[in-house]
PDB file of N, CA and C in Angstrom:
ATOM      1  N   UNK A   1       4.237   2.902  -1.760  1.00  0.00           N
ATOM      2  CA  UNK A   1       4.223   1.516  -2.205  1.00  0.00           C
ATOM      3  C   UNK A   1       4.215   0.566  -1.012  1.00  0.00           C
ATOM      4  N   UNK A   2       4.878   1.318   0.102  1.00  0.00           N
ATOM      5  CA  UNK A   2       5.056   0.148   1.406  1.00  0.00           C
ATOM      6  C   UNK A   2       3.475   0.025   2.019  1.00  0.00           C
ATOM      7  N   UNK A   3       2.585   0.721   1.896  1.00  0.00           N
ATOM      8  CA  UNK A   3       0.961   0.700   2.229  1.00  0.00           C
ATOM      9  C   UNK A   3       0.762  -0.318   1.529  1.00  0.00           C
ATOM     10  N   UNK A   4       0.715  -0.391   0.558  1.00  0.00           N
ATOM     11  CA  UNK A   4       0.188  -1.627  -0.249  1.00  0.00           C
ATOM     12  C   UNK A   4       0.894  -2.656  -0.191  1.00  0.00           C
ATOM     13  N   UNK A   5       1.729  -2.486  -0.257  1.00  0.00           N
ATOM     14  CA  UNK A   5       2.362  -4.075   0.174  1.00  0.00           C
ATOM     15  C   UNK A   5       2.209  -4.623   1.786  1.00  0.00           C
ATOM     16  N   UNK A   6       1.872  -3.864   2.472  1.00  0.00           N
ATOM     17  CA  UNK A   6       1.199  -4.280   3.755  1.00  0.00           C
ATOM     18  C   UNK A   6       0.122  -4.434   3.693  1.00  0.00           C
ATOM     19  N   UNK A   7      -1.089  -3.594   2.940  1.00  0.00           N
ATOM     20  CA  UNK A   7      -2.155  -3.994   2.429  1.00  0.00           C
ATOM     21  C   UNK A   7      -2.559  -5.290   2.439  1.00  0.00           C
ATOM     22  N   UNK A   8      -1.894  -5.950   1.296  1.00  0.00           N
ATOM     23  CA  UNK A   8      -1.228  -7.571   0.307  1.00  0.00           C
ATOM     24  C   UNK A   8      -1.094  -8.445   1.999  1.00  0.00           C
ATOM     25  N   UNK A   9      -0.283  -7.859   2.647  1.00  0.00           N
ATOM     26  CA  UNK A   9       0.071  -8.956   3.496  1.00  0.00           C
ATOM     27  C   UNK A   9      -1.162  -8.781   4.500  1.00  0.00           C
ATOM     28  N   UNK A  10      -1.711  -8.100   4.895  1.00  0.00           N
ATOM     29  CA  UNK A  10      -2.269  -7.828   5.913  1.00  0.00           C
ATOM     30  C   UNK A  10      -4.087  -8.759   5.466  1.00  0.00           C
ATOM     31  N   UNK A  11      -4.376  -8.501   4.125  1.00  0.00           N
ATOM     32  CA  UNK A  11      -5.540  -9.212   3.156  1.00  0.00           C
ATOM     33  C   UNK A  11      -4.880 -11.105   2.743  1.00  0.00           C
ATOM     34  N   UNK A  12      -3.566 -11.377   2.922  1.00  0.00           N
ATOM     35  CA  UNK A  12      -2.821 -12.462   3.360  1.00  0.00           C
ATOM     36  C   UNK A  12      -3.476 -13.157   4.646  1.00  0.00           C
ATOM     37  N   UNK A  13      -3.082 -12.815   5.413  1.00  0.00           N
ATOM     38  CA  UNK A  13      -3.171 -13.023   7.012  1.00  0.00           C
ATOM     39  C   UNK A  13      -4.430 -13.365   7.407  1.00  0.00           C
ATOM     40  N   UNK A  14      -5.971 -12.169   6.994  1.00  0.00           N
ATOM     41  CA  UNK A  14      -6.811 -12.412   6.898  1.00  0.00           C
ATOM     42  C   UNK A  14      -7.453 -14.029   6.079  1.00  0.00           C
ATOM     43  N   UNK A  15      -6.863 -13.936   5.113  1.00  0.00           N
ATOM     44  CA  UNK A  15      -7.148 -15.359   4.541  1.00  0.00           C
ATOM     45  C   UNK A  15      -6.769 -16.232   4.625  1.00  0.00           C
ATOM     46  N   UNK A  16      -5.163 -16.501   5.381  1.00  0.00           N
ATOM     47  CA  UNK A  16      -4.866 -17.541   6.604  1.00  0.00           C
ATOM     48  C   UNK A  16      -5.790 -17.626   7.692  1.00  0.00           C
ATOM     49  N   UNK A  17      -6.021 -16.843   8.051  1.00  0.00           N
ATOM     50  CA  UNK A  17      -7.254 -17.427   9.469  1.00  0.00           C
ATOM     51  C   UNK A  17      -8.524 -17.886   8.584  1.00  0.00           C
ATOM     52  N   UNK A  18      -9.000 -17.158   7.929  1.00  0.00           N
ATOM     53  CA  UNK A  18     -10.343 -17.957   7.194  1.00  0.00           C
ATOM     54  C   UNK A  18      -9.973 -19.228   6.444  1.00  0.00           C
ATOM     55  N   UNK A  19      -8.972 -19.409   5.989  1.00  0.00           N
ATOM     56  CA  UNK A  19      -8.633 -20.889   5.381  1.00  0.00           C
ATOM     57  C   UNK A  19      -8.572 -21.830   6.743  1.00  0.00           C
ATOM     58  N   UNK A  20      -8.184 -21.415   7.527  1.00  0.00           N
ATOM     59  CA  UNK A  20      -7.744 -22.294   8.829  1.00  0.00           C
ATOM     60  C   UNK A  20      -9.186 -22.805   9.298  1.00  0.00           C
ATOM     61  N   UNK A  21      -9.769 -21.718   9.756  1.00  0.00           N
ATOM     62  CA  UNK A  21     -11.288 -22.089  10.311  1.00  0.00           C
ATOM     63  C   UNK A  21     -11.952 -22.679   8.921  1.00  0.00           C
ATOM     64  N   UNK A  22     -11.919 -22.807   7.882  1.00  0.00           N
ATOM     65  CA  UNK A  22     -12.734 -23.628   7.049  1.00  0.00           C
ATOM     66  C   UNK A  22     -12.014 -24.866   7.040  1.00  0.00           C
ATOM     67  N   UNK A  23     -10.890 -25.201   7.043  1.00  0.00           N
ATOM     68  CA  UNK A  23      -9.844 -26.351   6.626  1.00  0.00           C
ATOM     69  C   UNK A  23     -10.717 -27.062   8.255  1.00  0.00           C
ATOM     70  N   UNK A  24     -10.204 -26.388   9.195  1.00  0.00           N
ATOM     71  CA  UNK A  24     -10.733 -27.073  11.012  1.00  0.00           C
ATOM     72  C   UNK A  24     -11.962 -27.756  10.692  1.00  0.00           C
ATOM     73  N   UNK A  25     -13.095 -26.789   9.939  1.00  0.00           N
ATOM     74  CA  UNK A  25     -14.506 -27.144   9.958  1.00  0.00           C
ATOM     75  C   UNK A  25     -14.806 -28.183   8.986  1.00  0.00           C
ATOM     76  N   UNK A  26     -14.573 -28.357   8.161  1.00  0.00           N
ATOM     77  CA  UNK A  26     -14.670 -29.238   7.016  1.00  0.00           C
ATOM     78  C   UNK A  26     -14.765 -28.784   5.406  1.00  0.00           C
ATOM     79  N   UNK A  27     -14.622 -28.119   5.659  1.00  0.00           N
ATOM     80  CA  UNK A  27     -15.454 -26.789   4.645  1.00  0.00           C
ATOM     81  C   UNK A  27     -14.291 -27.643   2.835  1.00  0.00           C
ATOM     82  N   UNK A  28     -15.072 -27.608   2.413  1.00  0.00           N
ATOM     83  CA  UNK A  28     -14.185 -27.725   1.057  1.00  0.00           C
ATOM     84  C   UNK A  28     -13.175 -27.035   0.205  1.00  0.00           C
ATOM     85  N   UNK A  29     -13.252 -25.444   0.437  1.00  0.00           N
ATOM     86  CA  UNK A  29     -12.119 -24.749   0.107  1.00  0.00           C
ATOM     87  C   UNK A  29     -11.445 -24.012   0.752  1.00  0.00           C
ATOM     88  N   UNK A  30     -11.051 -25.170   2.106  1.00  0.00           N
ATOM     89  CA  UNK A  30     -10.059 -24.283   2.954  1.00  0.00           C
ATOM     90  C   UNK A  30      -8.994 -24.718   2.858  1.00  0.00           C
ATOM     91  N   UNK A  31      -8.691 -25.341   1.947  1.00  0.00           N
ATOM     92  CA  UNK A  31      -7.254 -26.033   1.681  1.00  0.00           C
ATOM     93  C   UNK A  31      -6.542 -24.581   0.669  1.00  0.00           C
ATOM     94  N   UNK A  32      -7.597 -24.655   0.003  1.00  0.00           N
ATOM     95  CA  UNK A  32      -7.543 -23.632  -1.188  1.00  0.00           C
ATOM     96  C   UNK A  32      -7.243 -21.885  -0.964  1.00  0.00           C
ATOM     97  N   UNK A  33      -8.001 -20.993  -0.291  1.00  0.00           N
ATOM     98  CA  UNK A  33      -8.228 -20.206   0.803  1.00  0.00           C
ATOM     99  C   UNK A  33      -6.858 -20.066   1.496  1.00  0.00           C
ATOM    100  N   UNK A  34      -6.342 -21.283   2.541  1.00  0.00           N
ATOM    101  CA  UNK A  34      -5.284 -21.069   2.992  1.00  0.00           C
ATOM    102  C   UNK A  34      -3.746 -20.863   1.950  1.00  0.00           C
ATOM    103  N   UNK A  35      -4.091 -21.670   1.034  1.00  0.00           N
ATOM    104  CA  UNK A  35      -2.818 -21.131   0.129  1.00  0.00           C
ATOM    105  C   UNK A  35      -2.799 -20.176  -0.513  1.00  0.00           C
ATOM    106  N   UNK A  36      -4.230 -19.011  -0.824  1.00  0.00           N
ATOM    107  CA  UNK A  36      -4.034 -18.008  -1.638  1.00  0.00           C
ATOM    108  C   UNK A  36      -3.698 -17.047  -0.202  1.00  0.00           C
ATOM    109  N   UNK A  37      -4.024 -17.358   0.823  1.00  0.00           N
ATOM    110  CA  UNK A  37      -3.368 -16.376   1.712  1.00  0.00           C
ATOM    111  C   UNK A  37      -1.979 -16.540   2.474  1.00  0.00           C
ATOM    112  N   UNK A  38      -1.476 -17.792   1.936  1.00  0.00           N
ATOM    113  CA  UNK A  38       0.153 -17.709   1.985  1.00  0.00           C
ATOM    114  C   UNK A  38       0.821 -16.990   1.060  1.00  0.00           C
ATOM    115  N   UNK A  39       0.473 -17.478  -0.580  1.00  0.00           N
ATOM    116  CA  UNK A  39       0.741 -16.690  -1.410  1.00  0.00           C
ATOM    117  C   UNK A  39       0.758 -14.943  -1.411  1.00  0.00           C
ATOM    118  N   UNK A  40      -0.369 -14.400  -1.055  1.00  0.00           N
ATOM    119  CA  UNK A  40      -0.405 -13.130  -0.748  1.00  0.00           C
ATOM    120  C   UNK A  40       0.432 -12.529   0.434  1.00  0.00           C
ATOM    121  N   UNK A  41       0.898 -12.838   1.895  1.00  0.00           N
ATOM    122  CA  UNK A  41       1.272 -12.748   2.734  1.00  0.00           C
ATOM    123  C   UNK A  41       2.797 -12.867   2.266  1.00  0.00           C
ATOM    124  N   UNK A  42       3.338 -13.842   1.578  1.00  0.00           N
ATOM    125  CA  UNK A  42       4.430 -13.873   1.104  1.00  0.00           C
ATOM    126  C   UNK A  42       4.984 -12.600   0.109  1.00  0.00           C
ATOM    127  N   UNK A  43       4.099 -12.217  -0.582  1.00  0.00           N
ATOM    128  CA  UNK A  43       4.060 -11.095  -1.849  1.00  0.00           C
ATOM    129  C   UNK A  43       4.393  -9.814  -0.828  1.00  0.00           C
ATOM    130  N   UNK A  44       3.220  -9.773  -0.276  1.00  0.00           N
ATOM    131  CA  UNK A  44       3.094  -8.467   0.674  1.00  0.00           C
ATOM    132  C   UNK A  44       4.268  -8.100   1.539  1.00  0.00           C
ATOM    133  N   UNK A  45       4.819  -9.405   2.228  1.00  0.00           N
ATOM    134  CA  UNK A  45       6.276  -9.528   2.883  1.00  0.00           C
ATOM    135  C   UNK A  45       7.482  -8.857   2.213  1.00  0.00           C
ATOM    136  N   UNK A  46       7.095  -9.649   0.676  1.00  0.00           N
ATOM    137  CA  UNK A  46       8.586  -9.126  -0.149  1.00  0.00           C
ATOM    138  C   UNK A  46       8.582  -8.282  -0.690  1.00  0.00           C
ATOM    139  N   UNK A  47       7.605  -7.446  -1.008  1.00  0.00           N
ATOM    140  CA  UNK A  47       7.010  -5.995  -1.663  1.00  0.00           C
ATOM    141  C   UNK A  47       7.547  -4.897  -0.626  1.00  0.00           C
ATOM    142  N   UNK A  48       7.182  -5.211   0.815  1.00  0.00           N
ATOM    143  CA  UNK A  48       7.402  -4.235   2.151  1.00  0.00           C
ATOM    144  C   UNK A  48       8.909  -4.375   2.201  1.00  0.00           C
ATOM    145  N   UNK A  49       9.660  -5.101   2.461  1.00  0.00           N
ATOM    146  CA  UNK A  49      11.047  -5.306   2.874  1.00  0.00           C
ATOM    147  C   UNK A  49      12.094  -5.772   2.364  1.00  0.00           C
ATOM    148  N   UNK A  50      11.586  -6.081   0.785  1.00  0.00           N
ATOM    149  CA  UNK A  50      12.969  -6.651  -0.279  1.00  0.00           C
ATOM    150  C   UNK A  50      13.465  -5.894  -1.113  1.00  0.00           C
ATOM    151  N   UNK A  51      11.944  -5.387  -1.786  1.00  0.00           N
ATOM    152  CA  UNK A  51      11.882  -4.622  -3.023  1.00  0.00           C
ATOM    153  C   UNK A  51      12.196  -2.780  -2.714  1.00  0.00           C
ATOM    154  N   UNK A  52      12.789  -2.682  -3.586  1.00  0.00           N
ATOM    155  CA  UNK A  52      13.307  -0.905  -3.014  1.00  0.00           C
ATOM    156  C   UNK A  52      12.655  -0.650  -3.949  1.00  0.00           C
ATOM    157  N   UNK A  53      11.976   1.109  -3.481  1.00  0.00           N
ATOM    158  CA  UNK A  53      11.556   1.944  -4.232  1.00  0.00           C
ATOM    159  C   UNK A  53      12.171   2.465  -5.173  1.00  0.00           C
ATOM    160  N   UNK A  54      11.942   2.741  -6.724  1.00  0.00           N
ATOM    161  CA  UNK A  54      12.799   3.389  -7.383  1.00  0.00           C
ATOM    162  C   UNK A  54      12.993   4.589  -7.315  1.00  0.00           C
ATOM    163  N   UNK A  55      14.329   5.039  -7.673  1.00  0.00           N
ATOM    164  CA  UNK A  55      14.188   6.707  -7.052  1.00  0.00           C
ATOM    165  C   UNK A  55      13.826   7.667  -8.104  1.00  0.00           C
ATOM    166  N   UNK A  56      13.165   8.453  -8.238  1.00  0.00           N
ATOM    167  CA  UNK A  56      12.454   9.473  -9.148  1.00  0.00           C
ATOM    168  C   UNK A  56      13.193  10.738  -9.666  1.00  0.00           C
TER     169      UNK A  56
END
């Protein structure tokens, strides 16, 4: 489960820098862009290091 939730953050991160360089450029949905890759980066964060695995 911790792969994927680094996954999440790591597909986060990626879409912080592409929101950034569109938001810099003018681009119209880099306002947009940058918040779905906070949102995700945040998920991915708390998935990796909050959430415990259940035990089987």
């Amino acid at each position: 489960m911790k792969v994927g939730s680094f996954a999440v953050a790591a597909v986060g991160i990626i879409a912080l820098i592409i929101g950034i360089v569109l938001k810099v450029t003018g681009q119209a949905h880099g306002l947009t862009i940058l918040g779905i890759g906070v949102v995700l980066l945040i998920l991915g964060l708390v998935g990796a290091f909050v959430l415990k695995p259940k035990a089987q």
